[in-house]
C-alpha atoms as a PDB file:
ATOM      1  CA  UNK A   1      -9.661  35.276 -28.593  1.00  0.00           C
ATOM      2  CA  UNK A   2      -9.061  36.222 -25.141  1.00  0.00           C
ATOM      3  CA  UNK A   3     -11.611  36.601 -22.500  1.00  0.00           C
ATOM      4  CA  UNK A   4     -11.201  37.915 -18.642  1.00  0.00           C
ATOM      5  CA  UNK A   5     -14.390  36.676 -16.625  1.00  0.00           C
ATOM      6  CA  UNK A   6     -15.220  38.000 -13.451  1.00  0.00           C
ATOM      7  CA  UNK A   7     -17.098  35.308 -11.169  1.00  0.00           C
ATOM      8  CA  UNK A   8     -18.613  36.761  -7.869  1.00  0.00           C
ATOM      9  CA  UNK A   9     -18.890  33.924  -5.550  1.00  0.00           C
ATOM     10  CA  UNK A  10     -20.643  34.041  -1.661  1.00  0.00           C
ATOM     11  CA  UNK A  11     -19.138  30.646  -1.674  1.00  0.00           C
ATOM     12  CA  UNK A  12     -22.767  29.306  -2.283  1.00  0.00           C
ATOM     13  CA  UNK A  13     -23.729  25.735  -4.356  1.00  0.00           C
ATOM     14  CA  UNK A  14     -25.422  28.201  -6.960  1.00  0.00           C
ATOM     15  CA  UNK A  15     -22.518  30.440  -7.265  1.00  0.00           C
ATOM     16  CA  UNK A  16     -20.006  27.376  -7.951  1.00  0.00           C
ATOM     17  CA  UNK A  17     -22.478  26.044 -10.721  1.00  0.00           C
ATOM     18  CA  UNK A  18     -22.170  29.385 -12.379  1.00  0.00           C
ATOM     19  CA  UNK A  19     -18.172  29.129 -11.798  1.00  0.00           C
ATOM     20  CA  UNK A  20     -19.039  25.566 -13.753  1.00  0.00           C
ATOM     21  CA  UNK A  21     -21.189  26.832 -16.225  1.00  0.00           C
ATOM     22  CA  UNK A  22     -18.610  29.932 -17.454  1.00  0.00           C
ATOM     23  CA  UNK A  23     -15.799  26.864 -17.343  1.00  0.00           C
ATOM     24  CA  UNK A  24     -17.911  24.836 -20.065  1.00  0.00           C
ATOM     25  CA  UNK A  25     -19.391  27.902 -21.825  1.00  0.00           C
ATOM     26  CA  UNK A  26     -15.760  29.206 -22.561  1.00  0.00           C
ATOM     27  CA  UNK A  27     -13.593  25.665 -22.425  1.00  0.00           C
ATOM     28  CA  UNK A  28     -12.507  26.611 -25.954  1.00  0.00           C
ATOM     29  CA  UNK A  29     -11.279  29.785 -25.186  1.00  0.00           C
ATOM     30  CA  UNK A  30      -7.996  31.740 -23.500  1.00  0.00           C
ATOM     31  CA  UNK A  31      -9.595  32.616 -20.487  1.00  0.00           C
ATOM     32  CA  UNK A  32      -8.429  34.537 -17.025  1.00  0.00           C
ATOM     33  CA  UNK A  33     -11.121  33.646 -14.808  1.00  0.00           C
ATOM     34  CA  UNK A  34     -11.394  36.276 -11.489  1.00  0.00           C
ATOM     35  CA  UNK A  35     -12.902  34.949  -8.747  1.00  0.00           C
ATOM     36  CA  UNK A  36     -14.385  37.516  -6.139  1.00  0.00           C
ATOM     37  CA  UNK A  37     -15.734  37.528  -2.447  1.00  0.00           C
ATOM     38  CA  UNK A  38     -16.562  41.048  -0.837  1.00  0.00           C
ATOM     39  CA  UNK A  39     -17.321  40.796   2.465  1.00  0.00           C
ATOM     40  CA  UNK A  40     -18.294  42.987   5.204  1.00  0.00           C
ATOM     41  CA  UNK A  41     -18.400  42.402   8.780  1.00  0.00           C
ATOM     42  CA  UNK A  42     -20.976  41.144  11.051  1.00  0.00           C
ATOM     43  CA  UNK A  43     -21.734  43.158  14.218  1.00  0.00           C
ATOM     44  CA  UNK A  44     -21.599  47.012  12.875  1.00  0.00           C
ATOM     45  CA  UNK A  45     -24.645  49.297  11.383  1.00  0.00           C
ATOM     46  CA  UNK A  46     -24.142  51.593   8.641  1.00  0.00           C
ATOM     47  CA  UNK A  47     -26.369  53.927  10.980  1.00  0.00           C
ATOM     48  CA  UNK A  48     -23.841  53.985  13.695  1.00  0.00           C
ATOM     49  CA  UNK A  49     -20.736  53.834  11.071  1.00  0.00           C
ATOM     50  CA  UNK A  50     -18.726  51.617  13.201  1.00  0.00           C
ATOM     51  CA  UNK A  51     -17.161  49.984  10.371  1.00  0.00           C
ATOM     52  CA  UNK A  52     -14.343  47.949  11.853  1.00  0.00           C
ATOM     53  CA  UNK A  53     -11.049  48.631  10.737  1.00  0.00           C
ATOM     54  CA  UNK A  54      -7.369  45.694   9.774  1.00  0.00           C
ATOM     55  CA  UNK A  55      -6.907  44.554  13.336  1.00  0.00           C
ATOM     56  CA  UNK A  56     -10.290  44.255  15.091  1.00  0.00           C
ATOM     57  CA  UNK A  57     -11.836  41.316  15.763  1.00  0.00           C
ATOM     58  CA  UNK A  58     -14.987  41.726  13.629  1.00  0.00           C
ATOM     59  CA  UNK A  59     -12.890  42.880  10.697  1.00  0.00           C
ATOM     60  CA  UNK A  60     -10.093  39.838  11.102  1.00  0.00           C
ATOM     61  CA  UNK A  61     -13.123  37.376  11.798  1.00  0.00           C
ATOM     62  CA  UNK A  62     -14.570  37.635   8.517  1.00  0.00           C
ATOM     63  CA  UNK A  63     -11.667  38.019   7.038  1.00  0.00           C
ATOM     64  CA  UNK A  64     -10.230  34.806   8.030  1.00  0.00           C
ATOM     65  CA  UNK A  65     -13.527  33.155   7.372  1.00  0.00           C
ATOM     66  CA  UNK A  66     -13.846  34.488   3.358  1.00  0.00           C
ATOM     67  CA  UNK A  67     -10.009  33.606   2.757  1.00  0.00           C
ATOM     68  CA  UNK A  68     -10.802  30.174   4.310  1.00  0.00           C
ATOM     69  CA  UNK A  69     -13.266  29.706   2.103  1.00  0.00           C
ATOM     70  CA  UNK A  70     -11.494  31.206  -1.032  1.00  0.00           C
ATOM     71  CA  UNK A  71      -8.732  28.419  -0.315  1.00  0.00           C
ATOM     72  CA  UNK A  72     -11.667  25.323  -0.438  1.00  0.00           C
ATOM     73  CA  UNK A  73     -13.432  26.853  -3.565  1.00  0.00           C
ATOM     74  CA  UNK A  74      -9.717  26.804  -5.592  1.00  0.00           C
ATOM     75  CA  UNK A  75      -9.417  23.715  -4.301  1.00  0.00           C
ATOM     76  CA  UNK A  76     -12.741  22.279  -5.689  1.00  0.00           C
ATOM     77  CA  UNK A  77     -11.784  24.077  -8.899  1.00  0.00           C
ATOM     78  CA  UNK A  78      -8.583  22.065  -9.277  1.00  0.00           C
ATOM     79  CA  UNK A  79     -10.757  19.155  -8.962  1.00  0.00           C
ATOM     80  CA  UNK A  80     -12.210  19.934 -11.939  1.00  0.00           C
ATOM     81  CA  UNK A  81     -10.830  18.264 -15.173  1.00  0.00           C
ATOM     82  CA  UNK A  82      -7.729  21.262 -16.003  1.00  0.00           C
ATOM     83  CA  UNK A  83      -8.185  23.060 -19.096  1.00  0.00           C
ATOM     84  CA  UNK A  84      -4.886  24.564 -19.815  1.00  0.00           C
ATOM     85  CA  UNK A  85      -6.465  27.504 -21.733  1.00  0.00           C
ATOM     86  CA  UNK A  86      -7.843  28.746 -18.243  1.00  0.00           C
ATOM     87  CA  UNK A  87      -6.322  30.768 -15.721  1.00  0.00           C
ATOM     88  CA  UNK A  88      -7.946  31.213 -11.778  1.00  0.00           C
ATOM     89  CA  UNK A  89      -7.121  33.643  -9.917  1.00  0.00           C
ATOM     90  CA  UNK A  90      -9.361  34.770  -6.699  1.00  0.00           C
ATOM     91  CA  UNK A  91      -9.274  37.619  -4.867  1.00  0.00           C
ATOM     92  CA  UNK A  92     -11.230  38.531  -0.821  1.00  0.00           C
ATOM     93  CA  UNK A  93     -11.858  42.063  -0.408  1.00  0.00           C
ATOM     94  CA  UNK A  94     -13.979  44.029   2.429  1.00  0.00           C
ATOM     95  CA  UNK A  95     -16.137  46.079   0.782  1.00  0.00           C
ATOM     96  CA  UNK A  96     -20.090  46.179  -0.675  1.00  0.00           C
ATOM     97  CA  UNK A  97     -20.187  43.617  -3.476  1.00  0.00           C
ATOM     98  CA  UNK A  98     -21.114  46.711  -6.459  1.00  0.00           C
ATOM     99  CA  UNK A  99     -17.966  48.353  -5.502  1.00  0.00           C
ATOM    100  CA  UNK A 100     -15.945  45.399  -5.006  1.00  0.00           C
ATOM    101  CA  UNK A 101     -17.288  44.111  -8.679  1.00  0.00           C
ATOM    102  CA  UNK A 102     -16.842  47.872 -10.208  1.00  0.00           C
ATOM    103  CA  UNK A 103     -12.796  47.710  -8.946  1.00  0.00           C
ATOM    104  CA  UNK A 104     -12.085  44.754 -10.200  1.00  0.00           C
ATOM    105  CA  UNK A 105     -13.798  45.784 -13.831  1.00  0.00           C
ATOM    106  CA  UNK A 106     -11.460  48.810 -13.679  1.00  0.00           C
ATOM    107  CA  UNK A 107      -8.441  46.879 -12.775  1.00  0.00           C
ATOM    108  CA  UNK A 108      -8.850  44.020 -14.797  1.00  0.00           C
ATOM    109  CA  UNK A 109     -10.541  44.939 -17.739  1.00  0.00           C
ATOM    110  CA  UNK A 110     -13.396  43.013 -17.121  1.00  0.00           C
ATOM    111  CA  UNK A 111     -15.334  41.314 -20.380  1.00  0.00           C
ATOM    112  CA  UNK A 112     -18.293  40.048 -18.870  1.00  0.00           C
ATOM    113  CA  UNK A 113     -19.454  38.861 -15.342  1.00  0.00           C
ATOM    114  CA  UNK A 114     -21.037  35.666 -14.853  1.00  0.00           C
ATOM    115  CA  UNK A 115     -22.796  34.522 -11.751  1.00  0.00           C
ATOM    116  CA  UNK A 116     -25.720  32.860 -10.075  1.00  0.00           C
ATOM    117  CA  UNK A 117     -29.357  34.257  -9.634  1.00  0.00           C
ATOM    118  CA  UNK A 118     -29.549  32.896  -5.990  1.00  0.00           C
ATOM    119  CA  UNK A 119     -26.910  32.805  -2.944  1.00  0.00           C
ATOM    120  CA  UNK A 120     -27.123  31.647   0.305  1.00  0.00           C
ATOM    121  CA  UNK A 121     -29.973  33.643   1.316  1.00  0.00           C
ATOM    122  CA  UNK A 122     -32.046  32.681  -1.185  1.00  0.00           C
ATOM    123  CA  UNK A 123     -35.486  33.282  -0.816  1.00  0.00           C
ATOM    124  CA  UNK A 124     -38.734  31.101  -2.656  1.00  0.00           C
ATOM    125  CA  UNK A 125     -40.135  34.350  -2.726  1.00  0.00           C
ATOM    126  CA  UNK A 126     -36.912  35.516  -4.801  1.00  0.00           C
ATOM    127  CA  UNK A 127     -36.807  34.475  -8.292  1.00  0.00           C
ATOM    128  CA  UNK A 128     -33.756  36.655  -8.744  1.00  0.00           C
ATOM    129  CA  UNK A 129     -31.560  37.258  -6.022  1.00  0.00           C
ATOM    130  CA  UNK A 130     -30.629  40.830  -4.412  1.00  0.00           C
ATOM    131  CA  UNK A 131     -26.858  40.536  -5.737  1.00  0.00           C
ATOM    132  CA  UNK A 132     -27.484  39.463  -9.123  1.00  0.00           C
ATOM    133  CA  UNK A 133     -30.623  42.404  -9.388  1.00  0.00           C
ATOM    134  CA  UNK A 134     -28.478  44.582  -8.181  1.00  0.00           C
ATOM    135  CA  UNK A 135     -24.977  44.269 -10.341  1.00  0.00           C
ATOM    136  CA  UNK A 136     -27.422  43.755 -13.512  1.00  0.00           C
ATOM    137  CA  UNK A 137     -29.164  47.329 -12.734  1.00  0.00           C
ATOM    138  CA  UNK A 138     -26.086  48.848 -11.319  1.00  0.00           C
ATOM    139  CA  UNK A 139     -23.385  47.416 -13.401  1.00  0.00           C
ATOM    140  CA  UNK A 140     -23.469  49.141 -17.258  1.00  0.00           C
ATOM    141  CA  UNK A 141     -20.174  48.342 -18.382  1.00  0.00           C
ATOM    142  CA  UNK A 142     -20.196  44.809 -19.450  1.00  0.00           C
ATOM    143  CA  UNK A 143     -22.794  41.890 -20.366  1.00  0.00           C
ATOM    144  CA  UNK A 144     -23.740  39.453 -17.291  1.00  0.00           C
ATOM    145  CA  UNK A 145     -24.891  35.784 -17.179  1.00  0.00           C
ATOM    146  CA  UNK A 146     -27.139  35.273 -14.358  1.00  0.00           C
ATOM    147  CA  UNK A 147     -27.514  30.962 -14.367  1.00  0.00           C
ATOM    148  CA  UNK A 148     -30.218  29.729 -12.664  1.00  0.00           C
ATOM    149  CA  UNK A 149     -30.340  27.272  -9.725  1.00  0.00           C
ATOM    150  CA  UNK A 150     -29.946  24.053 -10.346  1.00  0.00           C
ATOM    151  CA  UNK A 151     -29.080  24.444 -13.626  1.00  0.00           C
ATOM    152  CA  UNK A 152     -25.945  22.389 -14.924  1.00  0.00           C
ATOM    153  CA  UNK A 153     -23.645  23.455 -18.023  1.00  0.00           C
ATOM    154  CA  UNK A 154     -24.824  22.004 -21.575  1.00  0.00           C
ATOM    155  CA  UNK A 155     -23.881  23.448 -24.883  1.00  0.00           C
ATOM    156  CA  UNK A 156     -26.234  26.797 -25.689  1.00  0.00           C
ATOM    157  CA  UNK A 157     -27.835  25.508 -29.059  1.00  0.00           C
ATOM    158  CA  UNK A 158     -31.031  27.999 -29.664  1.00  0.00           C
ATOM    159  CA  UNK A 159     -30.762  31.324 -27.607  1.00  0.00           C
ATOM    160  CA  UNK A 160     -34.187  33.202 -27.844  1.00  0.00           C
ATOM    161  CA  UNK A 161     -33.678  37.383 -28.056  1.00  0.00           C
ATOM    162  CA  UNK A 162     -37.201  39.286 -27.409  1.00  0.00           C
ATOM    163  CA  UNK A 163     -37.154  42.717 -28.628  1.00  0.00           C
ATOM    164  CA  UNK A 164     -39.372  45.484 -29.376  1.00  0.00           C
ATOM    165  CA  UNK A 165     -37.674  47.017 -32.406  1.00  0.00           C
ATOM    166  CA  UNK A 166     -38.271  50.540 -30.614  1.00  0.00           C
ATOM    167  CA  UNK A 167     -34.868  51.855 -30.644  1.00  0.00           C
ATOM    168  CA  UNK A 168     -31.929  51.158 -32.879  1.00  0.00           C
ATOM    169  CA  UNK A 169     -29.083  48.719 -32.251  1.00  0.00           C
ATOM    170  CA  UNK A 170     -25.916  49.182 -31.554  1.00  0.00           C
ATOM    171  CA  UNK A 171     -22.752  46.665 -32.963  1.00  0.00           C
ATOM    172  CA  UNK A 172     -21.283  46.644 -30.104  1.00  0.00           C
ATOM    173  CA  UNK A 173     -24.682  45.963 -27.745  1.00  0.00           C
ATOM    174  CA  UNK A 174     -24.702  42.384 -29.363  1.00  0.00           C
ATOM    175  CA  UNK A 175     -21.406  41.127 -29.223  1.00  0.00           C
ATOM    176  CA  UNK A 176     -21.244  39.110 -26.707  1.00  0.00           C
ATOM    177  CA  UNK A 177     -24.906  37.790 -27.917  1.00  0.00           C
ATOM    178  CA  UNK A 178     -23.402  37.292 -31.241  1.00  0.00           C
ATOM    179  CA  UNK A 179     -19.584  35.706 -29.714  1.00  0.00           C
ATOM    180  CA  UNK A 180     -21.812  33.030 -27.144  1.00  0.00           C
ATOM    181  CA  UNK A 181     -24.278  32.018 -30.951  1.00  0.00           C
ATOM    182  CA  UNK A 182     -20.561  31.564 -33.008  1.00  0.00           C
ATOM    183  CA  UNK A 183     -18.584  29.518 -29.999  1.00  0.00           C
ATOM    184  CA  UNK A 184     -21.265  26.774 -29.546  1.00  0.00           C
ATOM    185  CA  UNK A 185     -23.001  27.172 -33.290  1.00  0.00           C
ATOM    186  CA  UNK A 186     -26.098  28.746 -31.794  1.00  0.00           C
ATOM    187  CA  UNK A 187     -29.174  29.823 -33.535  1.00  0.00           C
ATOM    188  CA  UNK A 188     -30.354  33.384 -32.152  1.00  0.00           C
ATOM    189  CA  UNK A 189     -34.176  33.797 -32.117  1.00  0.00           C
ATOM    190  CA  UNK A 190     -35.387  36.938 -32.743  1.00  0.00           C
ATOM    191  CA  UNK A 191     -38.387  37.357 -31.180  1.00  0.00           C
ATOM    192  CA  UNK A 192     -41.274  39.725 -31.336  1.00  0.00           C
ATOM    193  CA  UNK A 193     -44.714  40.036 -29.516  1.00  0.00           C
ATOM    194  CA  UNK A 194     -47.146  41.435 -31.932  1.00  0.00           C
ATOM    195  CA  UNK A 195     -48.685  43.997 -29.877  1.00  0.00           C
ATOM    196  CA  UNK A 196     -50.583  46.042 -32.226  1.00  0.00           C
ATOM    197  CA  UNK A 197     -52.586  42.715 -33.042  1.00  0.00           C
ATOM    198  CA  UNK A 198     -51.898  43.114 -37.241  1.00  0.00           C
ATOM    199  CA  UNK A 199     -48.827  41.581 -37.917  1.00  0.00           C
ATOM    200  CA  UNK A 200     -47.494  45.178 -39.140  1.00  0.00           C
ATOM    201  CA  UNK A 201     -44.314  47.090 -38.295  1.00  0.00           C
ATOM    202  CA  UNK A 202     -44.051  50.948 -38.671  1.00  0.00           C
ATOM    203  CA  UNK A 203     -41.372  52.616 -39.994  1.00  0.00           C
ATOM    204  CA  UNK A 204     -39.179  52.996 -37.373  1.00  0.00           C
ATOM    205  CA  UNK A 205     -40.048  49.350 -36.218  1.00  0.00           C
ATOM    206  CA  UNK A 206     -39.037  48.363 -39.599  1.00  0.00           C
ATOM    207  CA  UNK A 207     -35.792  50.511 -39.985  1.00  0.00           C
ATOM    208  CA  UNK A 208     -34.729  49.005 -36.462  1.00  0.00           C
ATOM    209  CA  UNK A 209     -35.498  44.825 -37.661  1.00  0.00           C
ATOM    210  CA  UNK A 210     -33.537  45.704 -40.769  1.00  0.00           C
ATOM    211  CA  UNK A 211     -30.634  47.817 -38.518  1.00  0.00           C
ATOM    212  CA  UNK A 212     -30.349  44.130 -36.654  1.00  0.00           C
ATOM    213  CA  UNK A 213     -30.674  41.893 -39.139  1.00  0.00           C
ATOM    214  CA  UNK A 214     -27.804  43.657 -40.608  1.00  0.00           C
ATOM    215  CA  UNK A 215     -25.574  43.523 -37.208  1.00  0.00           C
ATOM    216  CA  UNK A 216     -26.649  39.240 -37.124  1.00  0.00           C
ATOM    217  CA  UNK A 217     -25.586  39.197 -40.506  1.00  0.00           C
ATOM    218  CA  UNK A 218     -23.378  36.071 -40.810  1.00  0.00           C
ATOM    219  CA  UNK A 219     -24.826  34.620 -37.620  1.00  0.00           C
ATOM    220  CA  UNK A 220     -27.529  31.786 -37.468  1.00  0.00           C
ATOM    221  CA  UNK A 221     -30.616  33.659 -36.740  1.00  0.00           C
ATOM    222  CA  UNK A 222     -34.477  33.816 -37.528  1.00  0.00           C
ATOM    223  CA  UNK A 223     -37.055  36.165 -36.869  1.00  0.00           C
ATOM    224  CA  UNK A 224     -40.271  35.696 -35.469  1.00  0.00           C
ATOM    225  CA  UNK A 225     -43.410  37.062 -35.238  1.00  0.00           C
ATOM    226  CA  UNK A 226     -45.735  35.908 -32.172  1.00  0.00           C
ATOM    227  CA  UNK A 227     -49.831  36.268 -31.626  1.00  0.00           C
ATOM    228  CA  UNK A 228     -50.666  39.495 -29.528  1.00  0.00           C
ATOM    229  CA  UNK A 229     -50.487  37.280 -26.591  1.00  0.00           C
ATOM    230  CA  UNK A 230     -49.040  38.039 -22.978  1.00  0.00           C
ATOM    231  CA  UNK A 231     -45.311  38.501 -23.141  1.00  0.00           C
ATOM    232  CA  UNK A 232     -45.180  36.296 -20.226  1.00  0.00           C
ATOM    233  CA  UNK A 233     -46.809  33.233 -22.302  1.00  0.00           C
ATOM    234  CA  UNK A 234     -45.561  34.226 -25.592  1.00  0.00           C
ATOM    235  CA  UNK A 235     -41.594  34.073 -24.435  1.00  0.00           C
ATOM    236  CA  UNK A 236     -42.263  31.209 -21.979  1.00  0.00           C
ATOM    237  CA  UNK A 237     -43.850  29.309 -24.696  1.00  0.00           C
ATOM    238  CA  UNK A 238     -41.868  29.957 -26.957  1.00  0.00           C
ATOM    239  CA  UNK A 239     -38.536  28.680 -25.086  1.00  0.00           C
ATOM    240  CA  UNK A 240     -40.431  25.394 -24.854  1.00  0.00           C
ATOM    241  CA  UNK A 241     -41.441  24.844 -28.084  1.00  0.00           C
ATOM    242  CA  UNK A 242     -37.436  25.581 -29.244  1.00  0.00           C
ATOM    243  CA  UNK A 243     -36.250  23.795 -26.442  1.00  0.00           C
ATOM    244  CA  UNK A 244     -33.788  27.301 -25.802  1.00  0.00           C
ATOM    245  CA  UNK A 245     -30.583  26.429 -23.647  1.00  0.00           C
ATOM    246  CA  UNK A 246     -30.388  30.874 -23.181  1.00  0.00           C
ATOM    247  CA  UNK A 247     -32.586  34.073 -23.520  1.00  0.00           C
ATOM    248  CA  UNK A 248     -30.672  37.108 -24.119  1.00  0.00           C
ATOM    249  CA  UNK A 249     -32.205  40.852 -23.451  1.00  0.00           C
ATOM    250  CA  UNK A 250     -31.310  44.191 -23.971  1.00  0.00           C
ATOM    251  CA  UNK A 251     -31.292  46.098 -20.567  1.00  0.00           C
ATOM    252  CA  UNK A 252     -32.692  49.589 -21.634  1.00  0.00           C
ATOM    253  CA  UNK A 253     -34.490  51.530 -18.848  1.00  0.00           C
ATOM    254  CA  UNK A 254     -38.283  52.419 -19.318  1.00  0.00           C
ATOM    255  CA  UNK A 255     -38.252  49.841 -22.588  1.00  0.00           C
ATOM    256  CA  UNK A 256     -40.078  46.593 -23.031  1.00  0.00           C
ATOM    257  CA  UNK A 257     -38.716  45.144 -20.143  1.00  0.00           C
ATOM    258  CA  UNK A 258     -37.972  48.312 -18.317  1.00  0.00           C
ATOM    259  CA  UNK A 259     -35.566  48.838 -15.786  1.00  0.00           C
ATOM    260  CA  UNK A 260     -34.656  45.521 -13.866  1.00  0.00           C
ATOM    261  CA  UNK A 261     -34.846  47.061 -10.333  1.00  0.00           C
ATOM    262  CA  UNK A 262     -37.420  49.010 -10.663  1.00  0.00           C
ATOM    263  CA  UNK A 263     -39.491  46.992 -13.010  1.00  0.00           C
ATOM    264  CA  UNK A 264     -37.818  43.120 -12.818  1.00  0.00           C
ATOM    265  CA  UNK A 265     -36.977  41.032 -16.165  1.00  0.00           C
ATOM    266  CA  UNK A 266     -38.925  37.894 -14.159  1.00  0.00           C
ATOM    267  CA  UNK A 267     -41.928  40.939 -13.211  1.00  0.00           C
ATOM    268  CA  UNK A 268     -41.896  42.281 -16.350  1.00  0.00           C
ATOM    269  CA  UNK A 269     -42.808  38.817 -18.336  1.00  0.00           C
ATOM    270  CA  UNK A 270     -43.086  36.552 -15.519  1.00  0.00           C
ATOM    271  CA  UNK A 271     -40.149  34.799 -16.044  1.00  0.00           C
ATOM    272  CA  UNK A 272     -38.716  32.144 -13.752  1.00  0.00           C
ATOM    273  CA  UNK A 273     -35.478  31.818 -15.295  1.00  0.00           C
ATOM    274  CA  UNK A 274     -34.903  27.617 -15.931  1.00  0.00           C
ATOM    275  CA  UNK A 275     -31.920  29.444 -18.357  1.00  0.00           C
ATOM    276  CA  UNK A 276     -29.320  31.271 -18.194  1.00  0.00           C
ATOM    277  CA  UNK A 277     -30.024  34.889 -18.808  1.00  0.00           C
ATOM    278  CA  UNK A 278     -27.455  36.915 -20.958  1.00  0.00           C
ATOM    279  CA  UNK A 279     -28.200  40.451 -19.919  1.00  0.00           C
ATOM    280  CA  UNK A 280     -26.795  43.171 -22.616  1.00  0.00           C
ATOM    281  CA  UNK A 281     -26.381  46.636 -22.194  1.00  0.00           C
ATOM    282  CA  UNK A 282     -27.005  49.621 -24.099  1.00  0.00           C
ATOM    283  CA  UNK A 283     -24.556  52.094 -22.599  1.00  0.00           C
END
């Protein structure tokens, strides 16, 4: 197995632990690790479209400063006990983080993008931060892992998977999901909120458990049923009670969770993430 991870850095403590994290989630595997800064210039409006060009000083400025900064964060990276099955290679480029993150996908043939929920503008107010909101909402192509801040790297043992059984699943929608449960010997919990209060699936509700049980087939899995409770309490209490090291979701517009920007993952259920987050896609 080979992977290529993408790691978006803004050279923050939480983006370095999620450089740490993807090191010790993927230690066993042939990896090519891409580390990326975009950066745009200080002192321009998008209103007035001065965008500063190679050769002035607001353009060079920043420039210097992200490739300065690029050259310490290899350097703490070397620190790091070597792994000989990784690979690091980093990359500056001026230009709005989506775009930068959507080239480098193209070029590099991207697997999956892991990074951290906060930066250096973090905000208390923020559970998630702008960049990571943005990429998961924006971003379709492949999986991300949003790790939260503060959190350090330990084995994923019980990953927790809410889902509404609404729509049907897709093989390839759960691969990742299924790739993270067979490199650490995971157990996925499947996990639905009983909304209709009777313990009873309808047909299609039925057709789409079977449909993923069939996909997890060969995985370590379990289903569960919760109480008609808040989604909120149900998944938060749940993670507890399993002690889960990751929660996994499907990122389908206008379903269960809804879209993240317009209707936030940590809105939606009231989630502040203390895991990492493996968002999925559906396209």
């Amino acid at each position: 197995m080979h992977k290529r991870v993408l790691l978006p850095t803004d050279y923050s403590k939480n983006a370095l632990n999620a450089i740490r994290y993807a090191q010790g989630l993927y230690a066993d595997i042939d990896c090519d690790f891409y580390i990326l800064n975009a950066y745009q210039a200080s002192g321009y409006t998008l209103e007035s479209m001065m965008v500063p060009e190679p050769g002035e000083h607001f353009y060079e400025a920043t420039k210097n400063t992200s490739e300065e900064e690029m050259k310490k964060l290899m350097e703490l990276i070397k620190i790091h006990p070597e792994n000989p099955k990784h690979r690091f290679y980093s990359s500056c480029t001026f230009n709005s983080l989506i775009e930068a993150v959507r080239t480098m996908i193209a070029k590099k043939d991207i697997d999956i993008i892991v990074m951290g929920t906060k930066g250096v503008t973090a905000s208390k107010s923020r559970i998630f931060g702008t960049n990571t909101v943005s990429i998961m909402e924006k971003i379709k192509v492949c999986p991300v892992i949003a790790v939260p801040q503060g959190y350090f790297y330990r084995k994923p043992k019980e990953i927790v998977f809410p889902t509404d059984y609404k729509t049907a699943f897709k093989k390839r929608e759960l691969k990742h999901l299924k790739e993270v449960s067979k490199l650490h010997d995971a157990r996925i919990h499947v996990v639905h909120i009983d909304k209709n209060k009777d313990g009873k699936l309808n047909s299609t509700e039925k057709t789409n458990k079977y449909l993923l049980q069939d996909i997890l087939d060969g995985s370590d899995y379990e289903c569960h049923l919760l109480p008609a409770i808040n989604i909120s309490k149900g998944i938060n209490v749940f993670i507890e009670s399993k002690n889960c090291d990751m929660i996994a979701f499907m990122n389908r517009k206008h379903l269960f969770f809804g879209s993240i920007l317009s209707n936030p993952l940590v809105k939606e259920i009231g989630y502040d993430p203390k895991i990492p987050i493996l968002e999925l896609n559906d396209n």
